[in-house]
PDB file of N, CA and C in Angstrom:
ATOM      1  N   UNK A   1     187.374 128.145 136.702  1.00  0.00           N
ATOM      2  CA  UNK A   1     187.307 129.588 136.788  1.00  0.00           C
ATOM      3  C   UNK A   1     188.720 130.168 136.898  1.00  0.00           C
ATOM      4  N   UNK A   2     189.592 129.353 137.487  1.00  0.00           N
ATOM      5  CA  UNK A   2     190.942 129.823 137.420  1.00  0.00           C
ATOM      6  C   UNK A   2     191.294 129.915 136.628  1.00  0.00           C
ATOM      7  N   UNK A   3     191.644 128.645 136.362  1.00  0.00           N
ATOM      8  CA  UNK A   3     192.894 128.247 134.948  1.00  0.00           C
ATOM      9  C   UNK A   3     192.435 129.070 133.509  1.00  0.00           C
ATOM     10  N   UNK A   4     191.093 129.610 133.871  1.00  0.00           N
ATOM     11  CA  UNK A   4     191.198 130.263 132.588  1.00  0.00           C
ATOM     12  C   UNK A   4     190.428 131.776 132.775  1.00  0.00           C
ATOM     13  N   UNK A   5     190.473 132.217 134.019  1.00  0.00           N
ATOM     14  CA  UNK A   5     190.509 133.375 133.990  1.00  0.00           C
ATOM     15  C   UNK A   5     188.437 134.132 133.989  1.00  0.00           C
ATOM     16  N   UNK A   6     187.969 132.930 134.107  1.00  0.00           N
ATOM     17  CA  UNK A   6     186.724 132.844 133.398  1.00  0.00           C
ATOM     18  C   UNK A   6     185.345 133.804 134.250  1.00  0.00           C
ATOM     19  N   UNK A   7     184.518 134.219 133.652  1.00  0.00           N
ATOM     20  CA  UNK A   7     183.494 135.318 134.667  1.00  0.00           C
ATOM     21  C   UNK A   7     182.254 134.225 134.698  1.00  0.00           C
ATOM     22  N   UNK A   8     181.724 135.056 136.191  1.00  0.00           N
ATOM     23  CA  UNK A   8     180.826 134.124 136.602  1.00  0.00           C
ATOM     24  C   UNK A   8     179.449 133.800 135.876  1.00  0.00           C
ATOM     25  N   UNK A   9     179.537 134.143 134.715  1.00  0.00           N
ATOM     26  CA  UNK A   9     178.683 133.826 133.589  1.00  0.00           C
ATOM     27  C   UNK A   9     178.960 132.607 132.910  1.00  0.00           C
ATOM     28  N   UNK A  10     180.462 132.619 132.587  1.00  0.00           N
ATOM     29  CA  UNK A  10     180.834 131.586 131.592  1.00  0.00           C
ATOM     30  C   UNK A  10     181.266 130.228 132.411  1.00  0.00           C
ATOM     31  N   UNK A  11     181.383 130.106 134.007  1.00  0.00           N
ATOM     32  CA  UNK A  11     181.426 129.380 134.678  1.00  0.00           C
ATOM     33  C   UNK A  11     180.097 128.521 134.601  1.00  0.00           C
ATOM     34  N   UNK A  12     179.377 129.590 135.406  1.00  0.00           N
ATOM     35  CA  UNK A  12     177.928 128.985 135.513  1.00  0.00           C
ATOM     36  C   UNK A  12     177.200 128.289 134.220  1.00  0.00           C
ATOM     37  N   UNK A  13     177.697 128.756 133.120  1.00  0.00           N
ATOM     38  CA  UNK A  13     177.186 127.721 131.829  1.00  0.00           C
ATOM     39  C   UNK A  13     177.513 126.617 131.416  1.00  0.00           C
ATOM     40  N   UNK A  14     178.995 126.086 131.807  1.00  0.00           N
ATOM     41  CA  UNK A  14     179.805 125.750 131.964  1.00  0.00           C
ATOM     42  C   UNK A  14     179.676 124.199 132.905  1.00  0.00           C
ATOM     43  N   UNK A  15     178.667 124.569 134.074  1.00  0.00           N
ATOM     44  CA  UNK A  15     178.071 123.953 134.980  1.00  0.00           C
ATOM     45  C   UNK A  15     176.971 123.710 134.901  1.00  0.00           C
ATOM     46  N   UNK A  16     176.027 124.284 134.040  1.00  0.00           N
ATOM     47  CA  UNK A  16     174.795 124.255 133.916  1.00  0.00           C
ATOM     48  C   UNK A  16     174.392 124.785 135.035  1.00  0.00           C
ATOM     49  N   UNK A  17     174.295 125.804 136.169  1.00  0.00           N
ATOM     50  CA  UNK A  17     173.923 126.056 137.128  1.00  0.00           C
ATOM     51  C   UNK A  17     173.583 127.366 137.034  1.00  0.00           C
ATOM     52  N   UNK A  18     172.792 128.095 138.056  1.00  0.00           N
ATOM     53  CA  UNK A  18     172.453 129.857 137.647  1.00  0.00           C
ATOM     54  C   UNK A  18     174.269 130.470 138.045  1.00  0.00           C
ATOM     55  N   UNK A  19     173.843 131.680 137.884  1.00  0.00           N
ATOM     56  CA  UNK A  19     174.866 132.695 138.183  1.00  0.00           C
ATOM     57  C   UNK A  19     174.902 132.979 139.511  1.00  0.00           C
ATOM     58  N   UNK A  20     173.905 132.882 140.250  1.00  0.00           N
ATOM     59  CA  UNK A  20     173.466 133.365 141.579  1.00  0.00           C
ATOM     60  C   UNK A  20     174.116 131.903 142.699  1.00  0.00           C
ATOM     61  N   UNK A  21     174.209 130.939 141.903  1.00  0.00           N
ATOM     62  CA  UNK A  21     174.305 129.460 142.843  1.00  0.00           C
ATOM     63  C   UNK A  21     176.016 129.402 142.690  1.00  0.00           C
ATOM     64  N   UNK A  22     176.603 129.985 141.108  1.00  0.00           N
ATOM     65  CA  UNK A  22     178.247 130.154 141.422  1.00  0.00           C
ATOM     66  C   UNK A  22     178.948 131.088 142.099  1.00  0.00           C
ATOM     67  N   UNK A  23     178.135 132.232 141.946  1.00  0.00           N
ATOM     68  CA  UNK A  23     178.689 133.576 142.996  1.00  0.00           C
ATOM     69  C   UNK A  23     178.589 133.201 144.310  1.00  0.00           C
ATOM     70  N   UNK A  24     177.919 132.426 144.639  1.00  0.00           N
ATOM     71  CA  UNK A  24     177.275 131.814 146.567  1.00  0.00           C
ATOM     72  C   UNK A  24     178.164 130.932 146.895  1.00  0.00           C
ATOM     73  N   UNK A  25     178.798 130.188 145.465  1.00  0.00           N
ATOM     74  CA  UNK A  25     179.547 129.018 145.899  1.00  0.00           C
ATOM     75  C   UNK A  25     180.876 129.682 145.885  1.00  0.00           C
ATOM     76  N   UNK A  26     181.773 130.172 145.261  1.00  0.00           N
ATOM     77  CA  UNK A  26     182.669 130.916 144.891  1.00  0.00           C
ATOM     78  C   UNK A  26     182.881 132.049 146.128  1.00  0.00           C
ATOM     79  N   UNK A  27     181.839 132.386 146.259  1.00  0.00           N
ATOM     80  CA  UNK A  27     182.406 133.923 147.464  1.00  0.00           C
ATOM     81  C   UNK A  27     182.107 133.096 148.639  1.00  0.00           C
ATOM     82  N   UNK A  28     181.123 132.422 149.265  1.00  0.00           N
ATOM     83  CA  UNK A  28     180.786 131.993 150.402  1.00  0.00           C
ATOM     84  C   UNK A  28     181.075 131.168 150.937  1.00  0.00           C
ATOM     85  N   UNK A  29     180.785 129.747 149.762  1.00  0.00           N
ATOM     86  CA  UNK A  29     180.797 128.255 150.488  1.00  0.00           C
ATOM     87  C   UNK A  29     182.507 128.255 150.250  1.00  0.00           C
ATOM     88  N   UNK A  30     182.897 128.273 149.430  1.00  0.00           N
ATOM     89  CA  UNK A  30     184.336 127.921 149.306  1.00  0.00           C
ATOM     90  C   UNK A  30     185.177 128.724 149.993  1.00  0.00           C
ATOM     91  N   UNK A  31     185.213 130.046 150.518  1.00  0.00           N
ATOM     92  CA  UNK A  31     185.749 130.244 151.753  1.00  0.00           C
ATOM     93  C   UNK A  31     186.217 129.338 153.054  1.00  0.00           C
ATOM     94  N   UNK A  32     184.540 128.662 153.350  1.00  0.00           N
ATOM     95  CA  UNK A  32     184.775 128.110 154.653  1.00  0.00           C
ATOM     96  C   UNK A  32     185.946 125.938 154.034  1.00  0.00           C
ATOM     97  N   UNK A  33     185.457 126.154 152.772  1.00  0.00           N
ATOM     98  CA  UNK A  33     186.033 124.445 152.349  1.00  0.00           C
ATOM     99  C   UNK A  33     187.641 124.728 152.042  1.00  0.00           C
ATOM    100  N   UNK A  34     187.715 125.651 150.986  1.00  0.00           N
ATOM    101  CA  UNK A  34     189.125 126.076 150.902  1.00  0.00           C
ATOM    102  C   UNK A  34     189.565 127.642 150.973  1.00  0.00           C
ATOM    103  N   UNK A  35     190.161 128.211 152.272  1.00  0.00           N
ATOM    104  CA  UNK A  35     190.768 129.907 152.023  1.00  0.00           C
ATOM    105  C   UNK A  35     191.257 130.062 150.948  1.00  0.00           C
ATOM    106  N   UNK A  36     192.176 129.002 150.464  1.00  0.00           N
ATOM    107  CA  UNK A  36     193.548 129.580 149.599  1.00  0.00           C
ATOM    108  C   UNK A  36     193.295 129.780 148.404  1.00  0.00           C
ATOM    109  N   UNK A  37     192.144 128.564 148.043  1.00  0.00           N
ATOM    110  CA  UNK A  37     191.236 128.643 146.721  1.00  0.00           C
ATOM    111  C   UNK A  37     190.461 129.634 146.564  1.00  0.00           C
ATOM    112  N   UNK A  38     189.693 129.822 147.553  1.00  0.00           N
ATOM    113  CA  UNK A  38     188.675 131.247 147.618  1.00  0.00           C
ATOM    114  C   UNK A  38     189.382 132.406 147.271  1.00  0.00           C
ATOM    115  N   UNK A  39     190.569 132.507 147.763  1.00  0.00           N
ATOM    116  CA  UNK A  39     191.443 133.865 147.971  1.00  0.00           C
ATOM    117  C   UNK A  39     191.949 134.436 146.688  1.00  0.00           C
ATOM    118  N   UNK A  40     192.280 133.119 145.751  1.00  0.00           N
ATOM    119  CA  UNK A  40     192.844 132.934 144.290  1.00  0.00           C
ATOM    120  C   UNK A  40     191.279 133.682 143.021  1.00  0.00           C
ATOM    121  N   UNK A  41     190.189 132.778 143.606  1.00  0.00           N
ATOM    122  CA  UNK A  41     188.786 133.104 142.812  1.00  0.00           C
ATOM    123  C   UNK A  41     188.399 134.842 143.280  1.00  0.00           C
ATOM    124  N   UNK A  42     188.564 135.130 144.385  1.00  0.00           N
ATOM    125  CA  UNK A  42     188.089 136.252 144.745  1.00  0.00           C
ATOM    126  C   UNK A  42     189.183 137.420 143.626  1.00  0.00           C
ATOM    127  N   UNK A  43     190.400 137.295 143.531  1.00  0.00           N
ATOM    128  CA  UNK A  43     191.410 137.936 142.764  1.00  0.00           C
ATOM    129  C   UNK A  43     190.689 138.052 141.453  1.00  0.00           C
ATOM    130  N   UNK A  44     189.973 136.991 140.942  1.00  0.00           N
ATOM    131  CA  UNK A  44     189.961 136.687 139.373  1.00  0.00           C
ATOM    132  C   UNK A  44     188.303 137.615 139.404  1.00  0.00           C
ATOM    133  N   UNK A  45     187.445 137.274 140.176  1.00  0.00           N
ATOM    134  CA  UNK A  45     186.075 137.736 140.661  1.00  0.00           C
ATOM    135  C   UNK A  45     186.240 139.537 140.446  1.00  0.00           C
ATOM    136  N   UNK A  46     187.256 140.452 141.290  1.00  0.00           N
ATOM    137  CA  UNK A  46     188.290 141.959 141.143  1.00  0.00           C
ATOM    138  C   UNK A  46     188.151 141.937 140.093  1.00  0.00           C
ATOM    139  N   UNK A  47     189.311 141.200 139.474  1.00  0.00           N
ATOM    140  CA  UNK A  47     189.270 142.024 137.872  1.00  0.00           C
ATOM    141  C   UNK A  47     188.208 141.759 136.680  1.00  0.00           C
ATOM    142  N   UNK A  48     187.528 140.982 136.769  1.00  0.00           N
ATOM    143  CA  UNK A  48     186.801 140.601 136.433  1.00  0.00           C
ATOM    144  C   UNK A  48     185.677 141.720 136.500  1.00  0.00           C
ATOM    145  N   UNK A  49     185.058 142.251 137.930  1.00  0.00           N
ATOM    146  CA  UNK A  49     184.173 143.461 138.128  1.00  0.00           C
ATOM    147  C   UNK A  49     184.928 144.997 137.667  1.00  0.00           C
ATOM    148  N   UNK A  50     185.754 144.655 137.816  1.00  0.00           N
ATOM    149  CA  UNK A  50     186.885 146.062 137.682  1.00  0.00           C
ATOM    150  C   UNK A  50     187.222 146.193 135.954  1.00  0.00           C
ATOM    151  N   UNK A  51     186.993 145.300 135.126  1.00  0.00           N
ATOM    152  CA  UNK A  51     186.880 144.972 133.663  1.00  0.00           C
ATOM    153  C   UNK A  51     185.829 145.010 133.095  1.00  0.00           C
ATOM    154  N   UNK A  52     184.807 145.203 133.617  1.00  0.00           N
ATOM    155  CA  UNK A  52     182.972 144.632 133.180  1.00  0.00           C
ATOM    156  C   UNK A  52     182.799 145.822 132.383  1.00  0.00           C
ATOM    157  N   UNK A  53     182.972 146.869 132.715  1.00  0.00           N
ATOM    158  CA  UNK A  53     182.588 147.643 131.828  1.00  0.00           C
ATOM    159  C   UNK A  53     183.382 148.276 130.463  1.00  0.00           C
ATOM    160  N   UNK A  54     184.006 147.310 130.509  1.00  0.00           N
ATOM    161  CA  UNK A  54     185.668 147.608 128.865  1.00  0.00           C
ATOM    162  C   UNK A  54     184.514 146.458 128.377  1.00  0.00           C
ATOM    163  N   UNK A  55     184.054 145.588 128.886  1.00  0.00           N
ATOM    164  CA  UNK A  55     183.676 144.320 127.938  1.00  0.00           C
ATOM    165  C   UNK A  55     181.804 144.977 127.427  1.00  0.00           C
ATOM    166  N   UNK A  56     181.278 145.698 128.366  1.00  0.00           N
ATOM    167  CA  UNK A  56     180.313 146.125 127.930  1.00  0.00           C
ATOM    168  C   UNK A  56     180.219 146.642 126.438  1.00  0.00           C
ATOM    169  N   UNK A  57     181.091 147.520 126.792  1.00  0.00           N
ATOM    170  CA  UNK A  57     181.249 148.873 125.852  1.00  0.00           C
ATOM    171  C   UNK A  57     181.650 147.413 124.785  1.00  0.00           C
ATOM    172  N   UNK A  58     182.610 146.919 124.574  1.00  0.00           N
ATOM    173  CA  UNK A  58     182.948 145.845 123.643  1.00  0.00           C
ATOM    174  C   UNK A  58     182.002 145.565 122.471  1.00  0.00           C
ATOM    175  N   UNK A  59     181.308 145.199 123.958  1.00  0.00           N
ATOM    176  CA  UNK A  59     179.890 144.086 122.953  1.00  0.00           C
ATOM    177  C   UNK A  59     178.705 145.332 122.092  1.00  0.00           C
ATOM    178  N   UNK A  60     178.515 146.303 122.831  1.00  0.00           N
ATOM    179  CA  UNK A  60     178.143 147.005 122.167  1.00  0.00           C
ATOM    180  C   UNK A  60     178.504 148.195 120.912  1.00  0.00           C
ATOM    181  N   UNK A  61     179.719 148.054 121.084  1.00  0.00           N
ATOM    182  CA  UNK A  61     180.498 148.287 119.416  1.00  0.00           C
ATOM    183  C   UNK A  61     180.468 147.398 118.328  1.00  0.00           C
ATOM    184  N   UNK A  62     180.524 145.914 118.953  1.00  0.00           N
ATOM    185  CA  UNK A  62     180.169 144.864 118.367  1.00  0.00           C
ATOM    186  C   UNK A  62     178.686 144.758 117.390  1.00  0.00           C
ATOM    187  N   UNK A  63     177.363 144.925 118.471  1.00  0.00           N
ATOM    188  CA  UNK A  63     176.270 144.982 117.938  1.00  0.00           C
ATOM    189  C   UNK A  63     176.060 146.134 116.805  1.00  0.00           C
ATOM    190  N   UNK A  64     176.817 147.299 116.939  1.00  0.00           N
ATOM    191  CA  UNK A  64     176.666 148.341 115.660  1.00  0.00           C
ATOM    192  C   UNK A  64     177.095 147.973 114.588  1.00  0.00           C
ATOM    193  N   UNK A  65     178.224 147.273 114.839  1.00  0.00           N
ATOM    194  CA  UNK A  65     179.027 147.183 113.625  1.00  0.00           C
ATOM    195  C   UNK A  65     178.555 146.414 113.198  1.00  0.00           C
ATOM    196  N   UNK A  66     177.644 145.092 114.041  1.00  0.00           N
ATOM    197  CA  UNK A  66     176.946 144.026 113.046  1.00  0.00           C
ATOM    198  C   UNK A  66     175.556 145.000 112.023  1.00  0.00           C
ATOM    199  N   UNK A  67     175.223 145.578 112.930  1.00  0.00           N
ATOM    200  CA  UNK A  67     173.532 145.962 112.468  1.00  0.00           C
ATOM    201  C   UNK A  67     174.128 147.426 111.311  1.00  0.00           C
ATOM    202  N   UNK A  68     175.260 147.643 111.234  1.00  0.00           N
ATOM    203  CA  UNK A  68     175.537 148.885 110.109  1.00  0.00           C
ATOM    204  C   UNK A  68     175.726 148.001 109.248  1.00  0.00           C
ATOM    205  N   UNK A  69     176.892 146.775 109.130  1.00  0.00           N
ATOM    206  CA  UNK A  69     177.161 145.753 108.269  1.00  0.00           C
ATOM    207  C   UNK A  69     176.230 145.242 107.174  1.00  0.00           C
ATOM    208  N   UNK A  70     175.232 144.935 108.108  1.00  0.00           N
ATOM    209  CA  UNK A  70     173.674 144.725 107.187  1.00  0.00           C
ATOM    210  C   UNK A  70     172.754 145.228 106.916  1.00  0.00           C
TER     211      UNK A  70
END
């Protein structure tokens, strides 16, 4: 999730695990195993929520342009 900046979607697939079991592990459990790590994921977790909606809008310019295309 660090090294590449990654949202808790593309993690969790990544892992084969839900979204709900990496957000728990990521915000909660890894707090108490590693601060410094948590502290680093929580940064990436920010922009990540603080970006969600540039990527929305994205995908849905995306889907027009496919469905005008054809």
């Amino acid at each position: 999730m660090i090294d590449n900046c990654a949202t808790v979607r593309d993690t969790a697939t990544v892992l084969k695990s839900s979204k709900s079991t990496v957000h728990k592990d990521v915000t909660s459990r890894l707090k108490r195993l590693n601060p410094n790590l948590a502290a680093q994921v929580r940064r990436i977790l920010d922009v990540n929520k603080a970006e969600r909606h540039i990527r929305g809008g994205q995908a849905t310019c995306r889907k027009y342009k496919h469905l005008k295309d054809n």
